[in-house]
C-alpha atoms as a PDB file:
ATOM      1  CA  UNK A   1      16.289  -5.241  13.794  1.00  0.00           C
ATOM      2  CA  UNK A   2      15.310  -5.063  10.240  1.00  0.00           C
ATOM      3  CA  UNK A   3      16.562  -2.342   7.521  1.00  0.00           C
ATOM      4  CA  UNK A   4      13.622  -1.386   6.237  1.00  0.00           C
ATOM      5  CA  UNK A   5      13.452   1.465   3.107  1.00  0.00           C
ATOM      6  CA  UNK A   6      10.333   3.646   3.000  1.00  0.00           C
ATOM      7  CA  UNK A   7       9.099   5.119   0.072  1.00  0.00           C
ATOM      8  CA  UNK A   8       5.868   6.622  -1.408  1.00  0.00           C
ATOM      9  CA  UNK A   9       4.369   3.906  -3.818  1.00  0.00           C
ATOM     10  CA  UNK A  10       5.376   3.442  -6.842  1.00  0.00           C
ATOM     11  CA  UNK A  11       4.439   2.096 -10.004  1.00  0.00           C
ATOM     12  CA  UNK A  12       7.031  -1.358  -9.364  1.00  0.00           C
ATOM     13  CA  UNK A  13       5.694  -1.284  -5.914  1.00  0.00           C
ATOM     14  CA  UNK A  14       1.799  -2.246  -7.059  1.00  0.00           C
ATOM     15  CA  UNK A  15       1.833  -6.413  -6.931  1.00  0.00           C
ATOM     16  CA  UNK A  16       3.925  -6.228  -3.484  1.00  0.00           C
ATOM     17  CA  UNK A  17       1.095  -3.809  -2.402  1.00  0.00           C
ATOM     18  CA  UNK A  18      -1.405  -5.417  -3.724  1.00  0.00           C
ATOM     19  CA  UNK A  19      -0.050  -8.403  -1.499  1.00  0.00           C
ATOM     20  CA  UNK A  20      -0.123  -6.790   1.337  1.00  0.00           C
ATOM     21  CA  UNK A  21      -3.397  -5.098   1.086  1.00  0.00           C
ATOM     22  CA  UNK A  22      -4.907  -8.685   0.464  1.00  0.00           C
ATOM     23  CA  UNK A  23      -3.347  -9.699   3.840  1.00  0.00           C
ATOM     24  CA  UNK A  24      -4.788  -6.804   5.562  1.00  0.00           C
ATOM     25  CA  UNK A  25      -8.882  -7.599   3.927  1.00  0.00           C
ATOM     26  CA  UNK A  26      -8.181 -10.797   5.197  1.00  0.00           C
ATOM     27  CA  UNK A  27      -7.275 -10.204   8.571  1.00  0.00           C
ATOM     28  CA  UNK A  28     -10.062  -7.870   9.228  1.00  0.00           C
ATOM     29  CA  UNK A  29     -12.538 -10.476   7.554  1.00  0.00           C
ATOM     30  CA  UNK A  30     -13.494  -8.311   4.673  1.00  0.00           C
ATOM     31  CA  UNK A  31     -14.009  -9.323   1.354  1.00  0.00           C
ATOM     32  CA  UNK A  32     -11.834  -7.466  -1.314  1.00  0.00           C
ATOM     33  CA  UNK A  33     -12.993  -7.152  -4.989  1.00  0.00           C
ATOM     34  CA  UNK A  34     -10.517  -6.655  -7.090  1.00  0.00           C
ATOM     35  CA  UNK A  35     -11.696  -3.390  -8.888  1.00  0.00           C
ATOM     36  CA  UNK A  36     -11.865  -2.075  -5.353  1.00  0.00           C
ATOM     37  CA  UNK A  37      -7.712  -2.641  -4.309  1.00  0.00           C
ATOM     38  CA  UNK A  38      -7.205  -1.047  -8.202  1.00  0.00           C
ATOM     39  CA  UNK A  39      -9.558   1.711  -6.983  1.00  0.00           C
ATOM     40  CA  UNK A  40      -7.508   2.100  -4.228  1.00  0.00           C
ATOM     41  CA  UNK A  41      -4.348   1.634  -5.979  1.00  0.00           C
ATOM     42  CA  UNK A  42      -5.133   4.484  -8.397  1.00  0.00           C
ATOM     43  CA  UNK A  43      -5.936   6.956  -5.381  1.00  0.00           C
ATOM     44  CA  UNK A  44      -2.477   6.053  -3.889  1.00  0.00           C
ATOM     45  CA  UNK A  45      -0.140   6.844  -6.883  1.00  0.00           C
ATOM     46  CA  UNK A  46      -2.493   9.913  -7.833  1.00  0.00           C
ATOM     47  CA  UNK A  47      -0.579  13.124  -6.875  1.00  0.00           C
ATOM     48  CA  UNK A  48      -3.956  15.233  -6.427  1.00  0.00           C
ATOM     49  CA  UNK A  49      -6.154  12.977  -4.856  1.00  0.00           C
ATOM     50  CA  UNK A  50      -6.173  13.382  -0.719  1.00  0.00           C
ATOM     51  CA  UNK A  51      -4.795   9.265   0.068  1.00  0.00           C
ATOM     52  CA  UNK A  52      -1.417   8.666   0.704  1.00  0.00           C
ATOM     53  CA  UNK A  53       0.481   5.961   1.422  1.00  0.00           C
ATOM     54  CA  UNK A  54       4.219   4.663   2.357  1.00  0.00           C
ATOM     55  CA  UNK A  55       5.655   1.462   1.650  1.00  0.00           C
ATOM     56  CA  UNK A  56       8.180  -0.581   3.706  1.00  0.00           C
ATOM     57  CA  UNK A  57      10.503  -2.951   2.216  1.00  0.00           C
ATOM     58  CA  UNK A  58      13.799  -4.700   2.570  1.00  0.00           C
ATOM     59  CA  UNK A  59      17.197  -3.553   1.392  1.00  0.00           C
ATOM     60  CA  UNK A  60      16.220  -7.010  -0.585  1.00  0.00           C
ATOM     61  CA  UNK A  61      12.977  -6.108  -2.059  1.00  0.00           C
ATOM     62  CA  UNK A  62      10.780  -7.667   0.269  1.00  0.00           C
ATOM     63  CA  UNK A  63       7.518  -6.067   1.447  1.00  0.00           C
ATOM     64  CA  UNK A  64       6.769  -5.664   5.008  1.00  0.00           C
ATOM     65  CA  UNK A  65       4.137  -3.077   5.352  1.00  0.00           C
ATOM     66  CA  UNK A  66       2.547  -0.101   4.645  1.00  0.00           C
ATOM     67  CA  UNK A  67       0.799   3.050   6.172  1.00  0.00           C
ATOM     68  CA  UNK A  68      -1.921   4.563   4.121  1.00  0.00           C
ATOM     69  CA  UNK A  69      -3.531   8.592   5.147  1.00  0.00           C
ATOM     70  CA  UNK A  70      -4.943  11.568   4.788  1.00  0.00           C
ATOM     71  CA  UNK A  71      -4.833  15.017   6.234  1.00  0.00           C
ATOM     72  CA  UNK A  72      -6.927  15.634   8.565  1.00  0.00           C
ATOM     73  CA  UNK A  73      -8.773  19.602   9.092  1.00  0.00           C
END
């Protein structure tokens, strides 16, 4: 198995998750904008908004994946 390390995103961590969240539009079929994954992007790293997200890499660096959320009521 993999060693994977699994952080909250950070501000190094946008172009591999901007990567990955390309992947993901394009699996599902749905076009991405760009100003839209920045929109995104900015919710994510924003402390009071209600997104979150965790990143998965390698002890290498690599991106594997990520998990974005929200509490729920």
């Amino acid at each position: 198995m993999t060693e994977m390390i699994i952080n909250p995103p950070h501000s190094r961590d946008k172009a591999g998750w901007q990567g990955l969240f390309k992947n993901y539009a394009r699996f599902y079929r749905v076009p991405l904008r760009a100003e839209a994954a920045d929109r995104v992007w900015k919710w994510l790293t924003d402390p009071h908004h209600e997104l979150e997200a965790l990143i998965a890499r390698t002890p290498d660096g690599e991106y594997m994946g990520f998990v974005q959320f929200r509490a729920m009521p």
